[in-house]
N, C-alpha and C. Protein backbone atom coordinates (compact mmCIF):
# COMPACT_ATOMS: atom_id res chain seq x y z
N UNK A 1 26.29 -126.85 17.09
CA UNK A 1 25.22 -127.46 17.87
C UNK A 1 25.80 -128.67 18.61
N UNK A 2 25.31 -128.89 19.81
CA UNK A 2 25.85 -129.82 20.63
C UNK A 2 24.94 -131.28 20.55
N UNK A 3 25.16 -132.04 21.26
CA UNK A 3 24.09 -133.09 20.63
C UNK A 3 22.86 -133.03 21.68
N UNK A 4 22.99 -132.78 23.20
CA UNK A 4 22.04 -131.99 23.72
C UNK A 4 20.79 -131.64 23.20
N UNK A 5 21.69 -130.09 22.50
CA UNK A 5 20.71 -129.29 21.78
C UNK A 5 20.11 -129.98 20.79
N UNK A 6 20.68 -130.88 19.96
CA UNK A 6 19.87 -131.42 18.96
C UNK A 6 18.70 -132.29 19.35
N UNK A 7 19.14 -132.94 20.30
CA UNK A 7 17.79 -134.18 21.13
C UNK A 7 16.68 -133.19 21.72
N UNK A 8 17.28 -132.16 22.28
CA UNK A 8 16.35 -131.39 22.77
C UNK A 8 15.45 -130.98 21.52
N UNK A 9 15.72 -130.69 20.70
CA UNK A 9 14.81 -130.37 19.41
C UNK A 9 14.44 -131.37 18.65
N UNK A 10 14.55 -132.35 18.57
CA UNK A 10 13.97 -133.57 18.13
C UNK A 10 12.86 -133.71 19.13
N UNK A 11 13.41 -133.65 20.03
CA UNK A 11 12.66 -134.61 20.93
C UNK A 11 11.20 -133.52 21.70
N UNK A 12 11.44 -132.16 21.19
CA UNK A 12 10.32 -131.11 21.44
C UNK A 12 9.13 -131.48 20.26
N UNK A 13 9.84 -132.18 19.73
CA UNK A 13 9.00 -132.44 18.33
C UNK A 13 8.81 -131.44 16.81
N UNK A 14 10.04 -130.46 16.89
CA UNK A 14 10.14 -129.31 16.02
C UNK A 14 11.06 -129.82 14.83
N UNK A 15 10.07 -129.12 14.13
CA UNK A 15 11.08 -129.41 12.52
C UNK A 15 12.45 -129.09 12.36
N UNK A 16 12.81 -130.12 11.60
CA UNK A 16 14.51 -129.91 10.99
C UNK A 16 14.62 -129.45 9.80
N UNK A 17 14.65 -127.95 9.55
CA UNK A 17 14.53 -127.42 8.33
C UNK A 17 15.85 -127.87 7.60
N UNK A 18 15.70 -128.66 5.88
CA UNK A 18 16.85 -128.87 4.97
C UNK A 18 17.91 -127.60 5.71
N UNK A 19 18.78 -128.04 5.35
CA UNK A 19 19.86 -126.93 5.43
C UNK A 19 20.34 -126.20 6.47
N UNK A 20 19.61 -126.66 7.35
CA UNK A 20 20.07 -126.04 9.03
C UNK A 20 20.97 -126.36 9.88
N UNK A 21 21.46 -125.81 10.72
CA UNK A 21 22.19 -126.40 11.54
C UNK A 21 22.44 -127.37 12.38
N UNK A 22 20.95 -128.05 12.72
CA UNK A 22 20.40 -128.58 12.85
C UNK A 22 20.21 -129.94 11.88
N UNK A 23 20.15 -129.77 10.85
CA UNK A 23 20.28 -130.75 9.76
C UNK A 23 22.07 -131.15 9.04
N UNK A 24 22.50 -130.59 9.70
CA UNK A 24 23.86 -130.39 9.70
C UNK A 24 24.27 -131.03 10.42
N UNK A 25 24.09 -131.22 11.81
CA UNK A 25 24.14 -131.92 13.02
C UNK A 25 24.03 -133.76 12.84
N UNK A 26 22.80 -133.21 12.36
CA UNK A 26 22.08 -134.59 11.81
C UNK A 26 23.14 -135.63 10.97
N UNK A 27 23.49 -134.90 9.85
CA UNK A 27 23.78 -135.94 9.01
C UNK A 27 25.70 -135.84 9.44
N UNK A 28 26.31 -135.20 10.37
CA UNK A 28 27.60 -135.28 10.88
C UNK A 28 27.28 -136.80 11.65
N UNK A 29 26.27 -136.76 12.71
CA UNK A 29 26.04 -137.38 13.40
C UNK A 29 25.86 -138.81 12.79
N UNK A 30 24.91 -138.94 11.75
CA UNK A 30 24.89 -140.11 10.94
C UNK A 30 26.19 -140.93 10.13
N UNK A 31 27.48 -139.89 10.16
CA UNK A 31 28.26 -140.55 9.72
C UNK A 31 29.24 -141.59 10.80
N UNK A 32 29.20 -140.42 12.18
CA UNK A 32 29.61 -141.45 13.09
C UNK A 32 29.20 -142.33 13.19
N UNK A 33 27.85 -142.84 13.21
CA UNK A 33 27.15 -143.83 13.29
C UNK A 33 27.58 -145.15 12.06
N UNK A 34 27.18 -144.28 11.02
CA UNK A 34 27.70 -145.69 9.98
C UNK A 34 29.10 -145.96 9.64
N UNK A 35 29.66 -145.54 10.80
CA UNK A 35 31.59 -145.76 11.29
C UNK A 35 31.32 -147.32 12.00
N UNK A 36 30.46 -146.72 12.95
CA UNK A 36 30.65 -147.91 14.38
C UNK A 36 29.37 -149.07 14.03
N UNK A 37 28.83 -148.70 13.06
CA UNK A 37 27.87 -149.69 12.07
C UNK A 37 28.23 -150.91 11.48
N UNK A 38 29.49 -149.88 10.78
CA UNK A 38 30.44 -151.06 9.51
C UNK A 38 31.37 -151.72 10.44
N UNK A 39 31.78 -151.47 11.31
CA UNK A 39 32.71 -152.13 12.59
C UNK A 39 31.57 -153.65 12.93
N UNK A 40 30.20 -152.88 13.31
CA UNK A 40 29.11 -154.05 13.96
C UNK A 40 28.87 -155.22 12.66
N UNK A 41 28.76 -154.60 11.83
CA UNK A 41 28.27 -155.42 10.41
C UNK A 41 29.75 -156.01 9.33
N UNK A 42 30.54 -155.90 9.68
CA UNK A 42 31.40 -156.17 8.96
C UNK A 42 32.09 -157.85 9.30
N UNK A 43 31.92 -158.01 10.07
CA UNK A 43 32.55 -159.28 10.53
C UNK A 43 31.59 -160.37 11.85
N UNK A 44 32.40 -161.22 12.43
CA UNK A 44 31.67 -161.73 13.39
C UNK A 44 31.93 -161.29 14.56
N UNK A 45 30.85 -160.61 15.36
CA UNK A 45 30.86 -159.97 16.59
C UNK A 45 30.94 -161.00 17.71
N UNK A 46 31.32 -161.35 18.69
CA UNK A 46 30.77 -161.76 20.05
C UNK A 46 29.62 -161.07 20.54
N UNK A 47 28.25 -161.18 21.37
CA UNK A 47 27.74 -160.99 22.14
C UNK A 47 28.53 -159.61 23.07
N UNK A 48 29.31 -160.16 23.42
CA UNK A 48 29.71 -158.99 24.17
C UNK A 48 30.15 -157.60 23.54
N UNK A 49 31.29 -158.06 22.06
CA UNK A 49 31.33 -157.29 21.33
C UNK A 49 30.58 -156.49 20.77
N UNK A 50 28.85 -156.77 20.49
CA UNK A 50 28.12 -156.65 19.86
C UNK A 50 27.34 -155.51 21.00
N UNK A 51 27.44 -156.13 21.99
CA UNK A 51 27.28 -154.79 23.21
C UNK A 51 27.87 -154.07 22.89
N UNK A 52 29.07 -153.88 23.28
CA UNK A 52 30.53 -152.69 23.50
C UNK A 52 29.73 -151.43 22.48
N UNK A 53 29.51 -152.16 20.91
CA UNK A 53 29.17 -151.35 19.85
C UNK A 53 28.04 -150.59 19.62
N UNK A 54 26.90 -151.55 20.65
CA UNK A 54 26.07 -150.91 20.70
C UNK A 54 25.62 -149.33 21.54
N UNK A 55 26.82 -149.84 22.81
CA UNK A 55 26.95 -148.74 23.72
C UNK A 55 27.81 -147.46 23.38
N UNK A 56 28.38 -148.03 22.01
CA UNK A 56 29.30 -146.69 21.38
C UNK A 56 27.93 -145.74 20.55
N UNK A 57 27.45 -146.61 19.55
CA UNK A 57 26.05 -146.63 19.08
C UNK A 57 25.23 -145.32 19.28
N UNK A 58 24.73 -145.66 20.29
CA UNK A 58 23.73 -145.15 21.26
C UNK A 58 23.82 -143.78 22.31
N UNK A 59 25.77 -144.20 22.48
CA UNK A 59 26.36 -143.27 23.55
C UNK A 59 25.96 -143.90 25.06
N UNK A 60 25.67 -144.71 25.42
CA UNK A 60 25.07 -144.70 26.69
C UNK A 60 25.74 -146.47 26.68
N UNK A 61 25.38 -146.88 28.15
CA UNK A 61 25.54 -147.92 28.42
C UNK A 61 24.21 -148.80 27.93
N UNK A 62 24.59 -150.06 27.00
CA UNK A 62 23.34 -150.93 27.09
C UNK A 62 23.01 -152.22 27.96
N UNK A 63 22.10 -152.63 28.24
CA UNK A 63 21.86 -153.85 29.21
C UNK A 63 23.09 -154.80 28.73
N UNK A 64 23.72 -155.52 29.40
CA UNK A 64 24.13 -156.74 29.31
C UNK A 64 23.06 -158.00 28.97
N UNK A 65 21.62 -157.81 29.30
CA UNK A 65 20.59 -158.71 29.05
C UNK A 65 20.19 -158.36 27.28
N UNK A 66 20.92 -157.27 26.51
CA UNK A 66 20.32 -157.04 25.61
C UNK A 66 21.23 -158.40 24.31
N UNK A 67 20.04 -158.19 23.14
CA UNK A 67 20.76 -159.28 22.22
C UNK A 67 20.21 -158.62 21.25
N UNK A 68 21.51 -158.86 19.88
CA UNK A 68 21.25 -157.69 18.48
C UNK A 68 22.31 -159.46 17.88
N UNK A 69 21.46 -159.41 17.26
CA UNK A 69 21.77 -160.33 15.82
C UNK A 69 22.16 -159.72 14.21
N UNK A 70 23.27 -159.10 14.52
CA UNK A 70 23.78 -157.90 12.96
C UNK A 70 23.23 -159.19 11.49
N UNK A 71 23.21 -158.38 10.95
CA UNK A 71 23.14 -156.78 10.72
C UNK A 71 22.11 -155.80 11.25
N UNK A 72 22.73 -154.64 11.48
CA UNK A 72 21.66 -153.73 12.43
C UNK A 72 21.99 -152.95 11.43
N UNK A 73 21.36 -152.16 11.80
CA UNK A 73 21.39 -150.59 10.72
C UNK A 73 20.49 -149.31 11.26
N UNK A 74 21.20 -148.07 11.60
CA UNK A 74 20.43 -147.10 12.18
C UNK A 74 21.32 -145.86 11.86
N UNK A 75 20.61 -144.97 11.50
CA UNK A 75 20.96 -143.63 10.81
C UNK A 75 21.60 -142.45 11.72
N UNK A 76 21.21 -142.73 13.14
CA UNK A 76 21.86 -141.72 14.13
C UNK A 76 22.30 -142.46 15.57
N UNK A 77 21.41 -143.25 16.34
CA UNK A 77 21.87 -144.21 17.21
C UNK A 77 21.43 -143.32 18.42
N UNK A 78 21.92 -142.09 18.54
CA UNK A 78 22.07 -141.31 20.05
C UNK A 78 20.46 -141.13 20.72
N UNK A 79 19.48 -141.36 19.65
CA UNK A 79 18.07 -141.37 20.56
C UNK A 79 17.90 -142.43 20.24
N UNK A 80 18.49 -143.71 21.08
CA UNK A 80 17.86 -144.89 20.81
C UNK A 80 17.86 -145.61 22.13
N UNK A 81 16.71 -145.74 22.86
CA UNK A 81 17.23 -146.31 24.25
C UNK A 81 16.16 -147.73 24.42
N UNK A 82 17.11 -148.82 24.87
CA UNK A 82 16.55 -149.86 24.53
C UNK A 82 16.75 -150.36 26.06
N UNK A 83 15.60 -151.58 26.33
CA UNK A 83 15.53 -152.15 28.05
C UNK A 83 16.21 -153.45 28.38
N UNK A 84 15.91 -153.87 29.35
CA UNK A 84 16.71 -155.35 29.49
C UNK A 84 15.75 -156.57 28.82
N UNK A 85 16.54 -157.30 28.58
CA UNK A 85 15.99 -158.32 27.55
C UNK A 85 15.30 -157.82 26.76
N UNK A 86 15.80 -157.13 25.89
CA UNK A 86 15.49 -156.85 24.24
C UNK A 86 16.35 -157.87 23.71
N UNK A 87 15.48 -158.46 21.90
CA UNK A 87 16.42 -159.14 21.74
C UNK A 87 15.51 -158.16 20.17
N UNK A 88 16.85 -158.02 19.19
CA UNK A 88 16.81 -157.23 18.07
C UNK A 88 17.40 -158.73 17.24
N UNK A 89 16.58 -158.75 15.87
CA UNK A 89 16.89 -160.17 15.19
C UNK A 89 17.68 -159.71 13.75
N UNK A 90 17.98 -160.80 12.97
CA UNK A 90 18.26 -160.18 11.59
C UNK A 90 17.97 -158.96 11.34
N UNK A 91 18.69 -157.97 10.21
CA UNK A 91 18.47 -157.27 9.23
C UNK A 91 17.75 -156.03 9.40
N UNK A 92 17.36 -155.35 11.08
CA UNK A 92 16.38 -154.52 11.41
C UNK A 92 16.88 -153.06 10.81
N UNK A 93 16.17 -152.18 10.68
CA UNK A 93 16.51 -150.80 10.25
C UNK A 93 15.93 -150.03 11.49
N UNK A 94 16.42 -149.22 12.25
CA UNK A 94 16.14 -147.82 12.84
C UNK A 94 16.26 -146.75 12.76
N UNK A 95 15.70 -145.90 11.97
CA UNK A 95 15.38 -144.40 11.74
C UNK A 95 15.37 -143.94 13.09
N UNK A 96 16.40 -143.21 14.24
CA UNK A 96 16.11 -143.40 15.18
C UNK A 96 16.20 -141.56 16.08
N UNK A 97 16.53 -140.92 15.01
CA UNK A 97 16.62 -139.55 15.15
C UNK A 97 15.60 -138.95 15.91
N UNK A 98 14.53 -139.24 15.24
CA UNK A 98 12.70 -138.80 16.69
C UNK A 98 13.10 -138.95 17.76
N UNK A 99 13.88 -140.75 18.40
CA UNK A 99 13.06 -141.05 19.18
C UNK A 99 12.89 -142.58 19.34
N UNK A 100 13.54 -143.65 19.71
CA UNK A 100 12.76 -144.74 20.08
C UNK A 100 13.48 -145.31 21.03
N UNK A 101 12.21 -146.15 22.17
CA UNK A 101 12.19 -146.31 23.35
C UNK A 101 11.68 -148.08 22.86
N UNK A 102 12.51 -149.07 22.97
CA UNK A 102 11.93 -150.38 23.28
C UNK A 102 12.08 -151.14 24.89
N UNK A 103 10.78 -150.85 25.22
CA UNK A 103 10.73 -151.62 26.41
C UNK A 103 11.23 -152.94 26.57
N UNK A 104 11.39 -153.67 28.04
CA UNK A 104 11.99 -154.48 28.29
C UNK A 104 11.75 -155.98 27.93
N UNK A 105 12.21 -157.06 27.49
CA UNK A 105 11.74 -157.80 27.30
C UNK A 105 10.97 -158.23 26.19
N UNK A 106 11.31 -157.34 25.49
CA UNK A 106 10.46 -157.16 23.52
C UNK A 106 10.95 -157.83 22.37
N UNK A 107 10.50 -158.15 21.96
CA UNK A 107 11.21 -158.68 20.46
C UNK A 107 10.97 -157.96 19.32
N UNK A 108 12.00 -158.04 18.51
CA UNK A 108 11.61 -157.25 17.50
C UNK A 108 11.93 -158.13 16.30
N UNK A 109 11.02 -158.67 15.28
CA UNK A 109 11.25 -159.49 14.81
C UNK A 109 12.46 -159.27 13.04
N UNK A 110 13.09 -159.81 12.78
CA UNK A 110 14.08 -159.85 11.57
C UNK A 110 13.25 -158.99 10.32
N UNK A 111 14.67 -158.44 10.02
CA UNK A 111 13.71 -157.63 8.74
C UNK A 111 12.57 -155.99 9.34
N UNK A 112 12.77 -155.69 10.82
CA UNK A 112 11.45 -154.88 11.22
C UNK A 112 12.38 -153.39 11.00
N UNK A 113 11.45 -152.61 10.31
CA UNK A 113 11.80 -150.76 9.95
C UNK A 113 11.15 -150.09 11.27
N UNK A 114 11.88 -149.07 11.65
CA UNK A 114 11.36 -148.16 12.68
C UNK A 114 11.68 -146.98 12.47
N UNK A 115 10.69 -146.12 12.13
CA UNK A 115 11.09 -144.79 11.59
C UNK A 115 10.78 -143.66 11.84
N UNK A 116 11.31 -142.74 12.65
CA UNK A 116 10.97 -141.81 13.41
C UNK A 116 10.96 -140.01 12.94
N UNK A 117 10.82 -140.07 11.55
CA UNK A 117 11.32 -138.92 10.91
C UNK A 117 10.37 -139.08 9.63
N UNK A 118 9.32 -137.56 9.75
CA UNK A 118 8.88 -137.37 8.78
C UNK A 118 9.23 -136.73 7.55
N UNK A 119 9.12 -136.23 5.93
CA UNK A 119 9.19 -135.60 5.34
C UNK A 119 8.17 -134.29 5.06
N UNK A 120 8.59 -132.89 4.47
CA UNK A 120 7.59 -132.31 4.43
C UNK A 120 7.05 -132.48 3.53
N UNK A 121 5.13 -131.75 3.28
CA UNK A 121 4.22 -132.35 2.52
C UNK A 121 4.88 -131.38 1.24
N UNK A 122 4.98 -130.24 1.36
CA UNK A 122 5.16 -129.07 0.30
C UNK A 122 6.58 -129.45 -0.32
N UNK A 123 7.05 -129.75 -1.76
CA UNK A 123 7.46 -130.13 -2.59
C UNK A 123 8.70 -129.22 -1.93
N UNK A 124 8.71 -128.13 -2.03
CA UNK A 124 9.59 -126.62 -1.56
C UNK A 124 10.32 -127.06 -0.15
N UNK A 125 9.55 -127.37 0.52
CA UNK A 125 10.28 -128.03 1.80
C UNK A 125 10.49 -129.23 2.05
N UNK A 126 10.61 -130.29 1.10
CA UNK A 126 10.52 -131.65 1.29
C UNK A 126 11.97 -132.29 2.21
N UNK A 127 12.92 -131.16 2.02
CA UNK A 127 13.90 -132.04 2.95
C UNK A 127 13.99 -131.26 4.51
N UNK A 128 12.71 -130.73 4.62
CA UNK A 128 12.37 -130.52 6.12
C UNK A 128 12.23 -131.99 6.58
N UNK A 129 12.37 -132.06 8.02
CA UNK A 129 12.21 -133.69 9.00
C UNK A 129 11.06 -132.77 10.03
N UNK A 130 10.30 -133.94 10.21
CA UNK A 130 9.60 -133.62 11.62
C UNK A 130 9.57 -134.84 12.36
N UNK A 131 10.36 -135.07 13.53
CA UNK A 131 10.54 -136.15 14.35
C UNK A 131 9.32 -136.38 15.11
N UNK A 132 8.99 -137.98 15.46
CA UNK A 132 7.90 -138.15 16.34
C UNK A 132 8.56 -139.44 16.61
N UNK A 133 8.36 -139.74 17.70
CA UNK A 133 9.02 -140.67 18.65
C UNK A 133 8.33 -142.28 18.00
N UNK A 134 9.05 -143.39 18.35
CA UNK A 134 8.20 -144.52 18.50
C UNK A 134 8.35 -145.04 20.11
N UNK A 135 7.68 -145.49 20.51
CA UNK A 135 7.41 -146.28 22.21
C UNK A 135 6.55 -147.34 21.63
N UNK A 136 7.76 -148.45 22.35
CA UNK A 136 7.55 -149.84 22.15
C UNK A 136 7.10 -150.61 23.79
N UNK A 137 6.49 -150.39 24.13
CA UNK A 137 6.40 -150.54 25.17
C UNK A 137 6.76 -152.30 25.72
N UNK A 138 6.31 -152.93 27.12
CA UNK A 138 7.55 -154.30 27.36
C UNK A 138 6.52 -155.20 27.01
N UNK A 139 7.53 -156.47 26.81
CA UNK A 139 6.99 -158.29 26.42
C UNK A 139 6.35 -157.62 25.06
N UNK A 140 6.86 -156.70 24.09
CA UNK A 140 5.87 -156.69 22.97
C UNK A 140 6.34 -157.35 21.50
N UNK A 141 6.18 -158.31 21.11
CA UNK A 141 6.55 -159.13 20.26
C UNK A 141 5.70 -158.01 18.53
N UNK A 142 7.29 -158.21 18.02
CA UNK A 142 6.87 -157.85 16.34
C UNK A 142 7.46 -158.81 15.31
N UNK A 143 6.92 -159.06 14.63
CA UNK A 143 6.94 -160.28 14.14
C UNK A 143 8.10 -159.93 12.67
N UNK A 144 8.35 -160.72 12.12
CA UNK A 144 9.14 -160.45 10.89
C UNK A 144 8.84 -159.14 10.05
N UNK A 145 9.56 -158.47 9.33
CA UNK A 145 9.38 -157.54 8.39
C UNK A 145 8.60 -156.42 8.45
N UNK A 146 8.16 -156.08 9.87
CA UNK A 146 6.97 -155.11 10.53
C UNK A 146 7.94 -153.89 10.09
N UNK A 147 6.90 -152.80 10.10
CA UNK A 147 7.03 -151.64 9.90
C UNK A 147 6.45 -150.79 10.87
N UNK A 148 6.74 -149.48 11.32
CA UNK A 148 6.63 -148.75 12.48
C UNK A 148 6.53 -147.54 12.28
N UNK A 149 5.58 -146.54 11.96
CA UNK A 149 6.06 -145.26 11.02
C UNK A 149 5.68 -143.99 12.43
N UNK A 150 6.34 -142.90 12.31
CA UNK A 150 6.83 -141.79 13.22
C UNK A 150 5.48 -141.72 14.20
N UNK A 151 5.46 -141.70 15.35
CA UNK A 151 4.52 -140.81 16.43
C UNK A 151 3.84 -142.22 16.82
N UNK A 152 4.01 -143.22 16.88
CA UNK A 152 3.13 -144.48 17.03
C UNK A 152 3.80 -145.31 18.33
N UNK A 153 2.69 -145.40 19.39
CA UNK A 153 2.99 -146.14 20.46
C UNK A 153 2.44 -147.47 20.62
N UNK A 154 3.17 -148.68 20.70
CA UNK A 154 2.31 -150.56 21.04
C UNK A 154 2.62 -150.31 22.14
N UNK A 155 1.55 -150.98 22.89
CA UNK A 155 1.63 -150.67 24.23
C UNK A 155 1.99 -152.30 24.72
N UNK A 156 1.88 -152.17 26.18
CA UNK A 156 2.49 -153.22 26.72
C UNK A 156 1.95 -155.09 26.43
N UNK A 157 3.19 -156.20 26.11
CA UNK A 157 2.23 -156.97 25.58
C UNK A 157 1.74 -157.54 24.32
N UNK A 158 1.63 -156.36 23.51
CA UNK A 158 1.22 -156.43 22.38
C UNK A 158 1.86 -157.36 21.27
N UNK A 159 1.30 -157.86 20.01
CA UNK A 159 2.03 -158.66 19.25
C UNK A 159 1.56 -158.39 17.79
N UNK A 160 2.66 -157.63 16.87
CA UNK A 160 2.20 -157.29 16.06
C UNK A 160 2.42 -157.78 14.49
N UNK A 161 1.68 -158.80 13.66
CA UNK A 161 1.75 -159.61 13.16
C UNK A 161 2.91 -159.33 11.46
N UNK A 162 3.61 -160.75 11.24
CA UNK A 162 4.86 -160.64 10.46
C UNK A 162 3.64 -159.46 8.63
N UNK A 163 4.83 -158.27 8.39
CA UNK A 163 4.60 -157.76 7.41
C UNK A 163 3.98 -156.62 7.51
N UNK A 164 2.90 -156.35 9.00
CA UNK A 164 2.06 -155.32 9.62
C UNK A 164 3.09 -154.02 9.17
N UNK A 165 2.09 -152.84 8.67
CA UNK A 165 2.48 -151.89 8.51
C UNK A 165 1.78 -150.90 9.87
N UNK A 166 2.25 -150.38 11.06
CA UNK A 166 1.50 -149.91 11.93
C UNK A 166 1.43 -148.17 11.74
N UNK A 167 0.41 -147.96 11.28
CA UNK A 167 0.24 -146.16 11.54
C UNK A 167 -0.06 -145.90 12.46
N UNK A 168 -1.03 -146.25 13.63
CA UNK A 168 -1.67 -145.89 14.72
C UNK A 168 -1.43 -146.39 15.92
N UNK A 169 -1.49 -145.71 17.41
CA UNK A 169 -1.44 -146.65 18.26
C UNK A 169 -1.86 -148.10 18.81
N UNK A 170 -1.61 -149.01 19.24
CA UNK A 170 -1.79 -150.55 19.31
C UNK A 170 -1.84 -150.43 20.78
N UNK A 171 -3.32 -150.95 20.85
CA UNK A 171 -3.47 -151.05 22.61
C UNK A 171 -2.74 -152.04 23.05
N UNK A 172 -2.31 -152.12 24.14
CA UNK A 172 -1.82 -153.05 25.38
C UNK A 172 -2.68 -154.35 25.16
N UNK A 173 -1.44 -155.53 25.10
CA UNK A 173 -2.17 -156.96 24.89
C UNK A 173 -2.91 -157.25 23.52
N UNK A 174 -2.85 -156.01 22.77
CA UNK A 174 -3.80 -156.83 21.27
C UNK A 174 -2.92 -157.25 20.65
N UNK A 175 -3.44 -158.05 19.25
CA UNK A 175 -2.83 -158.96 18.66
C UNK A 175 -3.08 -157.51 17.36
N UNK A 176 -1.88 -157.34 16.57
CA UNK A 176 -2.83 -156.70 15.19
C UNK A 176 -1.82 -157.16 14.03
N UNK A 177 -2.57 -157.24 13.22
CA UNK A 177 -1.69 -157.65 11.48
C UNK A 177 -2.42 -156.78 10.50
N UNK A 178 -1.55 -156.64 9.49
CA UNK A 178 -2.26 -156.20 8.06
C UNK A 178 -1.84 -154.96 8.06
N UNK A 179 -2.09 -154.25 6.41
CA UNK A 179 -1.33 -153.16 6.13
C UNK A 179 -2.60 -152.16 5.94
N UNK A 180 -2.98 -151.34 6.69
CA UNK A 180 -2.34 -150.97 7.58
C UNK A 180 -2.67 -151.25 9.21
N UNK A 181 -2.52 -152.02 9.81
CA UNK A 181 -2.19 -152.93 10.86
C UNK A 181 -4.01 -152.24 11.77
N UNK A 182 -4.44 -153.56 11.60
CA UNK A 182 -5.90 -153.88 12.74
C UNK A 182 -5.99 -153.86 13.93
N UNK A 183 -6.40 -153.84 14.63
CA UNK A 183 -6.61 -154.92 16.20
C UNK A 183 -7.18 -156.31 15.08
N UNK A 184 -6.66 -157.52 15.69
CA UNK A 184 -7.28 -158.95 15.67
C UNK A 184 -8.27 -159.57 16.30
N UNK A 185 -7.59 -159.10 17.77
CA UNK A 185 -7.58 -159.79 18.50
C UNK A 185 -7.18 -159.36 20.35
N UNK A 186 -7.48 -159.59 21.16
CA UNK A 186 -6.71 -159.21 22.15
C UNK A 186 -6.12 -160.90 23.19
N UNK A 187 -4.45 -160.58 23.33
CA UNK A 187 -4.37 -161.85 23.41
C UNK A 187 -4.60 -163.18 24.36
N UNK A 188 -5.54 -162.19 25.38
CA UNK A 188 -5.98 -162.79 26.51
C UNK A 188 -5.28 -162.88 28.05
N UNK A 189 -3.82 -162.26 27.64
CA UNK A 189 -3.01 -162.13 28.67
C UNK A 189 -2.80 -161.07 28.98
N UNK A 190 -2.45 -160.70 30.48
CA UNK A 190 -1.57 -159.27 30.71
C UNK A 190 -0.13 -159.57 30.70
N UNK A 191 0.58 -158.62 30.19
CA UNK A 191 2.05 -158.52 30.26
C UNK A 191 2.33 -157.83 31.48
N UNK A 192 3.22 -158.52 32.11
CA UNK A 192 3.81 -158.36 34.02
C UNK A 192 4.79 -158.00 33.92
């Protein structure tokens, strides 16, 4: 399997049956990743350095406006496409195999999980995956230790409060906290 083909099936939203080729793919792929991981996390990066790695990462070129404060940590890297002025803080985790898109200008606060890969319900198939994307859409502030679980879009703006566990979509401009994450509030501004 090529990696193509694999995004293409992630990203159709079709299961990764245990044991497939496909799941095979997967966890080859995850080792490259926690190669160019322990390179990012192992020592003191430069800014620029901290790019270079990310663009190995990812496979793709990343903004020069982008900022990652290691330790980072992400299980596949190649569906991970991030905008200009992102700034990624302490200690974040990305499950990133689904799917995730952080718009431009976002924060993501220290300590935040993003996880794009379900388990199956039936005991028999439990190491099936079913990918669902996250979309972070821009200026969207997450606050410390947030959590992000598969198929869930914050829309533009938004600010989602330190510890929030989010299952559901988060309209554009609201404020939400709590487990499992509210509207508050809406924050009175549009994001431009």
């Amino acid at each position: 399997m090529e990696l193509h083909e694999f995004l293409d099936h992630c990203n159709s939203g079709a299961v990764i049956e245990g044991g497939s080729e496909a799941h095979r793919f997967m966890h080859a792929a995850s080792q490259e990743a926690l190669r160019t991981l322990a390179r990012l996390n192992g020592s003191y990066r430069t800014p620029e350095e901290v790019r270079a790695l990310m663009s190995e990462l990812t496979g793709r070129p990343v903004p020069e406006s982008l900022a990652v404060f290691p330790p980072f940590y992400s299980e596949f890297g190649k569906n991970l496409h991030l905008g200009e002025d992102v700034f990624i803080n302490i200690g974040c985790r990305f499950q990133d195999a689904g799917g995730i898109t952080i718009g431009d200008g976002s924060l993501i606060g220290h300590g935040s999980t993003l996880t794009t890969l379900d388990h199956g319900v039936d005991p028999d198939r439990r190491a099936d995956m079913i990918p669902a994307p996250i979309v972070i859409g821009r200026k969207v502030w997450l606050g410390a230790s947030v959590t992000v679980v598969p198929g869930v879009t914050i829309g533009d703006g938004a600010i989602v409060g330190a510890g929030a566990v989010v299952t559901k979509d988060v309209p554009a401009n609201a404020i939400v906290a709590g487990v499992p994450a509210r509207v508050i509030r809406m924050t009175g501004f549009e994001a431009t």
